[in-house]
Protein backbone atom coordinates (compact mmCIF):
# COMPACT_ATOMS: atom_id res chain seq x y z
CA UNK A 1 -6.87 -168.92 -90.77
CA UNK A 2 -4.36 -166.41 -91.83
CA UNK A 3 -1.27 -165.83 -90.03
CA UNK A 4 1.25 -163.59 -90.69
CA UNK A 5 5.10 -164.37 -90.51
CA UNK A 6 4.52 -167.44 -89.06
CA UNK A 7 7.12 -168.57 -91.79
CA UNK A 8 10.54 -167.76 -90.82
CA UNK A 9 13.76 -168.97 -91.95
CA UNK A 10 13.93 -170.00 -88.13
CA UNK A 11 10.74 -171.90 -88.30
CA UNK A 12 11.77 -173.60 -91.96
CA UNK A 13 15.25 -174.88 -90.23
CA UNK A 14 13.53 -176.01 -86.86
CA UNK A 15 11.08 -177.91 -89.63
CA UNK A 16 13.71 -179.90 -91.63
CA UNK A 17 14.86 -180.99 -88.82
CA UNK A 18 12.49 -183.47 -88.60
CA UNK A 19 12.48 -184.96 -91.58
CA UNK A 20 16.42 -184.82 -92.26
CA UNK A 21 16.88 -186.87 -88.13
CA UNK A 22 14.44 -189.89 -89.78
CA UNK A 23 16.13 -190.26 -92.73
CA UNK A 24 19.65 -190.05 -90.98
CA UNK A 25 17.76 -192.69 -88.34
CA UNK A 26 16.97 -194.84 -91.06
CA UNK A 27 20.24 -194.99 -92.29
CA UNK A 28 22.33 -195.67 -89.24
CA UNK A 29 19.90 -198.48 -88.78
CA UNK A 30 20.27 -200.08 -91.91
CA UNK A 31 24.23 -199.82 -91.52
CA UNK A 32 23.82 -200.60 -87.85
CA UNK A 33 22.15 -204.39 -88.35
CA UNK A 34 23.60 -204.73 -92.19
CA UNK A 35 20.64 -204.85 -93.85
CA UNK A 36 21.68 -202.55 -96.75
CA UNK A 37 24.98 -201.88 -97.85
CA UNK A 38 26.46 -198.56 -96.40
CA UNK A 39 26.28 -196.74 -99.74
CA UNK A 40 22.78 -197.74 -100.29
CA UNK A 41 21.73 -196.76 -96.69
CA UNK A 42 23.13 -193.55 -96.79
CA UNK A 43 21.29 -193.05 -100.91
CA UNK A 44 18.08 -194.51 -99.01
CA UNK A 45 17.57 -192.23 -96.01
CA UNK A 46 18.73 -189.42 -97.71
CA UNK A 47 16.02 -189.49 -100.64
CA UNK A 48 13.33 -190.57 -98.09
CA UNK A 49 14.37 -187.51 -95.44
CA UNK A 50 14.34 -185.80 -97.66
CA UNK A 51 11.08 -186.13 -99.89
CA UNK A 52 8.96 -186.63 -96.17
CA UNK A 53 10.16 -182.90 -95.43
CA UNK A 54 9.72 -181.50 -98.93
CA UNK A 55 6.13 -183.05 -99.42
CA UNK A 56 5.13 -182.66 -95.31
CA UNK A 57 5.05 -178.54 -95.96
CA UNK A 58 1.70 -179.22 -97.75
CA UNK A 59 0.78 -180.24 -94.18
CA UNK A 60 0.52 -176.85 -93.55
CA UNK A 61 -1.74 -175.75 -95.93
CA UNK A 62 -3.64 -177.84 -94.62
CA UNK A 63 -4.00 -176.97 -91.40
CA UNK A 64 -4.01 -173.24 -92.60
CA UNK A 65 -7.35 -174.15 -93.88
CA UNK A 66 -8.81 -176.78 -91.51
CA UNK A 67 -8.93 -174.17 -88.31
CA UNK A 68 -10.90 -176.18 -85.30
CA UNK A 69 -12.85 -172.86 -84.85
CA UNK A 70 -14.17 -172.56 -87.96
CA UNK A 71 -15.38 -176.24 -88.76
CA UNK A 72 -16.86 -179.16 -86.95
CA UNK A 73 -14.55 -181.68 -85.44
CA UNK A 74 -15.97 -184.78 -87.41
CA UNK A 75 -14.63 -182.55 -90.91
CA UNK A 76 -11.95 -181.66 -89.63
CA UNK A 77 -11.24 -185.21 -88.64
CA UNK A 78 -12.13 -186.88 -91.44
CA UNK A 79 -9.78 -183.93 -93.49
CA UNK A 80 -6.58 -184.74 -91.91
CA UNK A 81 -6.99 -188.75 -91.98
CA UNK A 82 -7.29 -188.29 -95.50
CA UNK A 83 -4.48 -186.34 -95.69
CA UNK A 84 -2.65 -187.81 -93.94
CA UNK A 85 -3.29 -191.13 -96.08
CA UNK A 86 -2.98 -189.57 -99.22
CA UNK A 87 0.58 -188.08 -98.29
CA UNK A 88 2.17 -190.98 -97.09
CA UNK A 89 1.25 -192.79 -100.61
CA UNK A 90 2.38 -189.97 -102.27
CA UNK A 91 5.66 -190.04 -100.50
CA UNK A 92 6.22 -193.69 -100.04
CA UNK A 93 5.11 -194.73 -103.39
CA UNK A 94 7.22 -191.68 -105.24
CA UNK A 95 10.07 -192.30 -103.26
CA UNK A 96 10.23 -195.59 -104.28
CA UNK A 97 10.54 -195.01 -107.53
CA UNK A 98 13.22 -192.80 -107.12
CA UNK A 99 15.41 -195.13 -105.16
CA UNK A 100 14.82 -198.17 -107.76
CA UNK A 101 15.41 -196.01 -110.78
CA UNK A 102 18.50 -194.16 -109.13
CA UNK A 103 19.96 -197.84 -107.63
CA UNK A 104 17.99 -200.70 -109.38
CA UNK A 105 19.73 -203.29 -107.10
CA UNK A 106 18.14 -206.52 -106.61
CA UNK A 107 18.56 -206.67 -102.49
CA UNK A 108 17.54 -202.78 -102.30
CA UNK A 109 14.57 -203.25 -104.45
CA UNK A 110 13.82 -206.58 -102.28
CA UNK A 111 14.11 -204.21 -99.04
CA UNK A 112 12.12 -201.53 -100.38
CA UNK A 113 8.88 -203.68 -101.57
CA UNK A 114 8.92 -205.25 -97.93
CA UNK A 115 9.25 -201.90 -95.89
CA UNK A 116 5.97 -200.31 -98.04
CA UNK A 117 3.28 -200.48 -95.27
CA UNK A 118 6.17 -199.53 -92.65
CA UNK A 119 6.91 -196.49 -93.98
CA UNK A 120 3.07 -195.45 -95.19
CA UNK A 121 2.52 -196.41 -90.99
CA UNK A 122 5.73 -193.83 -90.50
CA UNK A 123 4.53 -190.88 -93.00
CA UNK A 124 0.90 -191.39 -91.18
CA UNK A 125 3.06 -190.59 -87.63
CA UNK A 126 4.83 -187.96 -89.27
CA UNK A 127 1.92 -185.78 -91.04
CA UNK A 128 0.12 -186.14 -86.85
CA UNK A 129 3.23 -185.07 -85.58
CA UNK A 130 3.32 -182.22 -87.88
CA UNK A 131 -0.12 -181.16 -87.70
CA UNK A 132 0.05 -181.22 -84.15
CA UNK A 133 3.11 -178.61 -83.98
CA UNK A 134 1.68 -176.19 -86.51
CA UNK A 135 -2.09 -176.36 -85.03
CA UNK A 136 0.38 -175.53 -81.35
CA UNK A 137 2.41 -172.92 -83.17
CA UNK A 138 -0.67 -171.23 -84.65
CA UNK A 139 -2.61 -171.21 -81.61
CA UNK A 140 0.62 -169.62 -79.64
CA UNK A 141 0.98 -167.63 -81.93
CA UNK A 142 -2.70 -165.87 -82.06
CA UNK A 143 -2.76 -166.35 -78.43
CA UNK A 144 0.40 -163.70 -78.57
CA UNK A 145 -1.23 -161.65 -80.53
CA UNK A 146 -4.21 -161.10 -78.54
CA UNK A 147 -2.33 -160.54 -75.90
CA UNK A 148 -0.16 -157.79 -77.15
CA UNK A 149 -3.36 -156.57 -78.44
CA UNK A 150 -4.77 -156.34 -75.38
CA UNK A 151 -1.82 -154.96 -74.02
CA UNK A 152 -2.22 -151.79 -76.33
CA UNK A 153 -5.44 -151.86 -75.75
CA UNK A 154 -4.96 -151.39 -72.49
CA UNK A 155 -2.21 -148.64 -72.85
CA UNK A 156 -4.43 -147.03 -75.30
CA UNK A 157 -7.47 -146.58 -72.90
CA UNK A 158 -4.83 -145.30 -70.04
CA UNK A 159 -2.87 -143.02 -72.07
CA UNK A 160 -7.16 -141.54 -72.61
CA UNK A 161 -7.54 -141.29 -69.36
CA UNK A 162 -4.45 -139.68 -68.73
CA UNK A 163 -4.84 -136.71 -71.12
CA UNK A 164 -8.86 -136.71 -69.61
CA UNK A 165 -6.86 -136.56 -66.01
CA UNK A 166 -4.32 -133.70 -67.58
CA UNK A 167 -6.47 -131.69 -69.55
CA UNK A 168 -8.52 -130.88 -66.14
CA UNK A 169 -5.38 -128.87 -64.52
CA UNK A 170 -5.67 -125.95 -66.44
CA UNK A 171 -9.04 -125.43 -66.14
CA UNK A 172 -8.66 -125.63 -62.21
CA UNK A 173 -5.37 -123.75 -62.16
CA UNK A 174 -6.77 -120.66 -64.27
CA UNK A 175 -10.14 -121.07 -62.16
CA UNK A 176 -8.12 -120.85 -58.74
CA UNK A 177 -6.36 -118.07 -59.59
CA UNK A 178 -9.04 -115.93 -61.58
CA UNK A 179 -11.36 -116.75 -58.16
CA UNK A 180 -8.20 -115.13 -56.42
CA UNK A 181 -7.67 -111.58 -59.24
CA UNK A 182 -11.45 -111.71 -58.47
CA UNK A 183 -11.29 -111.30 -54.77
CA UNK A 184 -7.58 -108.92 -55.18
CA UNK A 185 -10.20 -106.43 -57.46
CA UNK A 186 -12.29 -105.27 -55.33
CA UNK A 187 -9.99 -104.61 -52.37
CA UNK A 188 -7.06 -103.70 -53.82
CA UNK A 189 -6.56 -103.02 -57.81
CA UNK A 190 -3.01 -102.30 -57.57
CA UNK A 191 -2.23 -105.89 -56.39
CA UNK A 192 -4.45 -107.04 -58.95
CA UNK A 193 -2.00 -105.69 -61.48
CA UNK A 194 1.07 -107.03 -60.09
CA UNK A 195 -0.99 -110.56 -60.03
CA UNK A 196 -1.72 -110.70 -63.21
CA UNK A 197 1.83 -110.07 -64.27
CA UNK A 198 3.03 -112.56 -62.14
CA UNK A 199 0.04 -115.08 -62.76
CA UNK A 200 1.16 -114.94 -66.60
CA UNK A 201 4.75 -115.76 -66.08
CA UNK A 202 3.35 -118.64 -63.62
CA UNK A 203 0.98 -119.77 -66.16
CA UNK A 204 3.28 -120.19 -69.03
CA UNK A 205 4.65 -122.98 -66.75
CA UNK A 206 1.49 -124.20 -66.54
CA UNK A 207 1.51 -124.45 -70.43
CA UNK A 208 4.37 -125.75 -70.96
CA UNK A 209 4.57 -128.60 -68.72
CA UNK A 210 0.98 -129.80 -69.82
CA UNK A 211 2.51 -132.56 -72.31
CA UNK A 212 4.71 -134.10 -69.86
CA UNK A 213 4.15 -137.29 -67.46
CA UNK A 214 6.34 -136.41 -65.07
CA UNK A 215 8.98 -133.50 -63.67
CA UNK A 216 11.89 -133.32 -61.84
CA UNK A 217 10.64 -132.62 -58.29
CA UNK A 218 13.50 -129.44 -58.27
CA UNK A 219 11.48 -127.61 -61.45
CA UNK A 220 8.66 -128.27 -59.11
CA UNK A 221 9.88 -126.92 -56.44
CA UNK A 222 10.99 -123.62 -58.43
CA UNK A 223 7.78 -123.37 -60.02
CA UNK A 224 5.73 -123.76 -56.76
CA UNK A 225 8.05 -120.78 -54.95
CA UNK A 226 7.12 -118.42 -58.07
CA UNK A 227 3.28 -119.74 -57.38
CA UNK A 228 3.51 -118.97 -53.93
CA UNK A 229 5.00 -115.69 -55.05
CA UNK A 230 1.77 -115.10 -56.52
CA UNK A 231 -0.08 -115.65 -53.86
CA UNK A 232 2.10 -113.53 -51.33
CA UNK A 233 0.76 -110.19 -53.71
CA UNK A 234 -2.83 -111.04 -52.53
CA UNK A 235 -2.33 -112.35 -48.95
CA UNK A 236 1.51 -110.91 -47.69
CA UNK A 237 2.01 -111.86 -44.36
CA UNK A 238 -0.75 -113.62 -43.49
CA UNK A 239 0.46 -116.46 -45.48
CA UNK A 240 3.56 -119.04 -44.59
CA UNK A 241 4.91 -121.79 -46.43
CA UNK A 242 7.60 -123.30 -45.53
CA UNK A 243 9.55 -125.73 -47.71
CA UNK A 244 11.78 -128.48 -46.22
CA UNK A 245 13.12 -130.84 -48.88
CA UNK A 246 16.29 -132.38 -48.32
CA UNK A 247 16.73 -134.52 -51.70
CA UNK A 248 15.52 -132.75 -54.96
CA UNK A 249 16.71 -135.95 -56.92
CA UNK A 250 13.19 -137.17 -57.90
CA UNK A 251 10.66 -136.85 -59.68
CA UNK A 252 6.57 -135.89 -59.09
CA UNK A 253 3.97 -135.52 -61.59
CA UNK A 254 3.42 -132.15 -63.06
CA UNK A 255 1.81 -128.87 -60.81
CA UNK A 256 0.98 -131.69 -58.14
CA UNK A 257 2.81 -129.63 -55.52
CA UNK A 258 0.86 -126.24 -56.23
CA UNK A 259 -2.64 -128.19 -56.58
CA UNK A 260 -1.65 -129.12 -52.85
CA UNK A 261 -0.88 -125.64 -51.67
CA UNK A 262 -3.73 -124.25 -53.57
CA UNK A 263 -6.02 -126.79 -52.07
CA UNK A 264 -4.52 -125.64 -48.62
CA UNK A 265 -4.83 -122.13 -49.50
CA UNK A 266 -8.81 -122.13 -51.31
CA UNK A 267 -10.03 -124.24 -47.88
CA UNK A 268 -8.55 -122.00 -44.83
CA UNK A 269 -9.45 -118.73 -43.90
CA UNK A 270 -6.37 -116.43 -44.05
CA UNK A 271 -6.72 -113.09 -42.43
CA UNK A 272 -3.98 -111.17 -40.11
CA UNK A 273 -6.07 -112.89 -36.88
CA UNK A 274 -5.77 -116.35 -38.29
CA UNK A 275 -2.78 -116.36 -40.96
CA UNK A 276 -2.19 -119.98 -42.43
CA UNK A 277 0.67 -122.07 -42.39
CA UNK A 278 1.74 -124.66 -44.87
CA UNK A 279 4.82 -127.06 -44.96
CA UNK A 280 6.02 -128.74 -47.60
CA UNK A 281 8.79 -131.77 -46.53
CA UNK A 282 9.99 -135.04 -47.64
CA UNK A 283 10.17 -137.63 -45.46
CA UNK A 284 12.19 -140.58 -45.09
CA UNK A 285 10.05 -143.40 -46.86
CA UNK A 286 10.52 -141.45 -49.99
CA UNK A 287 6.96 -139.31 -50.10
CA UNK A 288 6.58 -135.68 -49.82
CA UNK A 289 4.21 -133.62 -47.36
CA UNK A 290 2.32 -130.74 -47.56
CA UNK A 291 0.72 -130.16 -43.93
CA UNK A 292 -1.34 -126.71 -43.18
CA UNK A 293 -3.83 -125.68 -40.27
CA UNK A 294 -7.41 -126.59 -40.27
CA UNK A 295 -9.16 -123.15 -40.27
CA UNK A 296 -11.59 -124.02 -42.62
CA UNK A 297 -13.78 -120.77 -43.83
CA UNK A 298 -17.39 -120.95 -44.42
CA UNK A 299 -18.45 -122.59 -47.87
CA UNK A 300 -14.92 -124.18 -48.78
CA UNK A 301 -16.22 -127.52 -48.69
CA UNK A 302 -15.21 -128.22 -51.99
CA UNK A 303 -15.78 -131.67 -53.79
CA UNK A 304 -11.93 -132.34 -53.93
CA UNK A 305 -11.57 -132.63 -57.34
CA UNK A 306 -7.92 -131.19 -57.26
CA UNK A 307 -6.71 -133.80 -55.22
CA UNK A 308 -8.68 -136.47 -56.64
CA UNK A 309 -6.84 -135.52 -59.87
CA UNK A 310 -3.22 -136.10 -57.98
CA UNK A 311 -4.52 -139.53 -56.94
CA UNK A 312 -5.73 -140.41 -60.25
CA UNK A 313 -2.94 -139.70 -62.15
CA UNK A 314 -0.21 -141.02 -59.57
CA UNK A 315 -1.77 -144.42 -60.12
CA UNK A 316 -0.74 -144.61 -63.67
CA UNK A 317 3.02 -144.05 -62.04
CA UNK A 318 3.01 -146.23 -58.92
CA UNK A 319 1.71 -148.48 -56.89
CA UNK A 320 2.33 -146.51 -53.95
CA UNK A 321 -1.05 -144.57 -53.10
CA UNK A 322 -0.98 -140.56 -52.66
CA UNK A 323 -1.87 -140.81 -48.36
CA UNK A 324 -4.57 -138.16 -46.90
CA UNK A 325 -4.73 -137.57 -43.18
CA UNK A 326 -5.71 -135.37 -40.66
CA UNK A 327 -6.48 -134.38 -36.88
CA UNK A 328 -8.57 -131.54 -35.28
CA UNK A 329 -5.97 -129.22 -36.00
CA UNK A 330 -3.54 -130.56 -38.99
CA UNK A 331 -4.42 -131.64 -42.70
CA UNK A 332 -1.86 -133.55 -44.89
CA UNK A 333 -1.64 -135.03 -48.27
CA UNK A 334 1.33 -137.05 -49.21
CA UNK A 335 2.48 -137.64 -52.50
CA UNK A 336 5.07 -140.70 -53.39
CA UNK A 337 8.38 -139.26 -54.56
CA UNK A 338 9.45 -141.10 -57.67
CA UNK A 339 12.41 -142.21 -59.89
CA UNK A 340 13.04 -142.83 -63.42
């Protein structure tokens, strides 16, 4: 069961802790009912702190080893009783020997043959206690992990479908607009000219916002009056759009505005008997509107992909849904204005 950093200089002090608190324990206690001088009490819960924390870190080699996922619960049972045993001999019975060569007093030795099976009973309580906190630290620990692996996971797989969602707007802006040169050709090449000089200034927006997550709704705004520029050279009067935004201090996702008016302008017949308006406006609950006519032309059904794209991608933003709605006469798609 490897873990890395699980050993920290933080993780070291909150571990001595332990150890250090017993042995000071012990020796208030002995000075507290006079059973051992105070020099002696102090030499005695010292060397015993202090030997329970230095041999208790094998404790966690242990447990390193012993991971309840990877063997039965009888093994690992019968592992850490053994352990556990053979520890608190080793520490009792080494400690012991410490203290009676370091201070071979007659009433200490005395005192230390009689608390034997005491403190083998207390290094038993302290190697559970121990095992119990690293299996809890090593379990939050990989629980962490997975979860902040998950998490990029996650963040991973929507950053995909992001660039999927982004790399489909120039595909459908170029389309749009060659449909348009298309259409200008045939009735009137000059215009076509002028279009494409105008469609490759436009377009170089295009490319150069295609990296980015979001735009200031202002650049927007410029960048949809030079697209509706473009589209004045192929339609002139018999197009109106009217922009209405009173606070330019947001932000919208990139070419979301002129995927709107393009979807308003690729659906509606425009011809001097039925020229089409659009609006664009904010609104006070913080979205922003583009309404046009319904005069829907023969064969502009469409499957709605550009606006399915706006959708999409606003949902990686906000939780506030892009809003569609319409009447006999009116069409609108709102899009949530947003902040940094």
């Amino acid at each position: 069961m490897e873990q890395k950093g699980l050993v920290t200089k933080y993780s070291l002090v909150f571990y001595w802790i332990v150890p250090l608190l017993l042995g000071v324990f012990q020796a208030v206690y002995n000075l507290y009912f006079e059973i051992l001088p105070w020099g002696i009490s102090v030499l005695d819960g010292t060397l015993f702190g202090f030997l329970m924390g230095a041999y208790g870190m094998a404790i966690w080699f242990v447990v390193r080893y012993n991971s309840p996922e990877e063997k039965p619960f009888a093994q690992l049972l019968t592992t850490h009783l053994a352990s556990a045993l053979i520890l608190a001999l080793v520490w009792v019975y080494s400690a012991t020997f410490v203290a009676r060569t370091l201070m071979p007093v007659t009433q200490y030795v005395t005192y230390l043959e009689n608390r034997l099976s005491n403190r083998i009973f207390i290094g038993f309580i302290f190697y559970t206690l121990m095992a119990v906190i690293f299996y809890l630290n090593i379990f939050y620990r990989r629980n962490r992990e997975k979860t902040e692996k998950e998490k990029e996971l996650k963040q991973e797989l929507r950053e995909a479908v992001l660039r999927a969602l982004k790399s489909q707007i120039n595909p459908h802006f170029l389309f749009n607009n060659l449909n348009s040169l298309t259409s200008l050709i045939s009735t009137n090449p000059d215009k076509a000219i002028d279009f494409v000089k105008k469609l490759s200034e436009v377009y170089r927006y295009v490319l150069d916002q295609k990296d980015h997550e979001l735009v200031a709704l202002d650049t927007e705004l410029k960048f949809l009056e030079s697209y509706i520029f473009l589209q004045k050279i192929r339609f002139e009067t018999n197009l109106d759009v009217l922009i209405d935004v009173e606070s330019k201090n947001y932000k919208v996702i990139p070419l979301s505005l002129q995927m709107m008016v393009d979807n308003a302008i690729k659906h509606n017949e425009i011809s001097d008997r039925n020229p089409l308006l659009v609006r664009v406006f904010s609104t006070d609950d913080q979205y922003l509107t583009v309404e046009n006519k319904l005069q829907k032309k023969a064969g502009s059904e469409g499957n709605g992909s550009g606006i399915q794209n706006i959708s999409d991608r606003y949902e990686f933003f906000t939780d506030r849904k892009v809003k569609i709605s319409f009447t006999s006469d009116r069409f609108r798609i709102s899009i949530p204005l947003l902040t940094d």
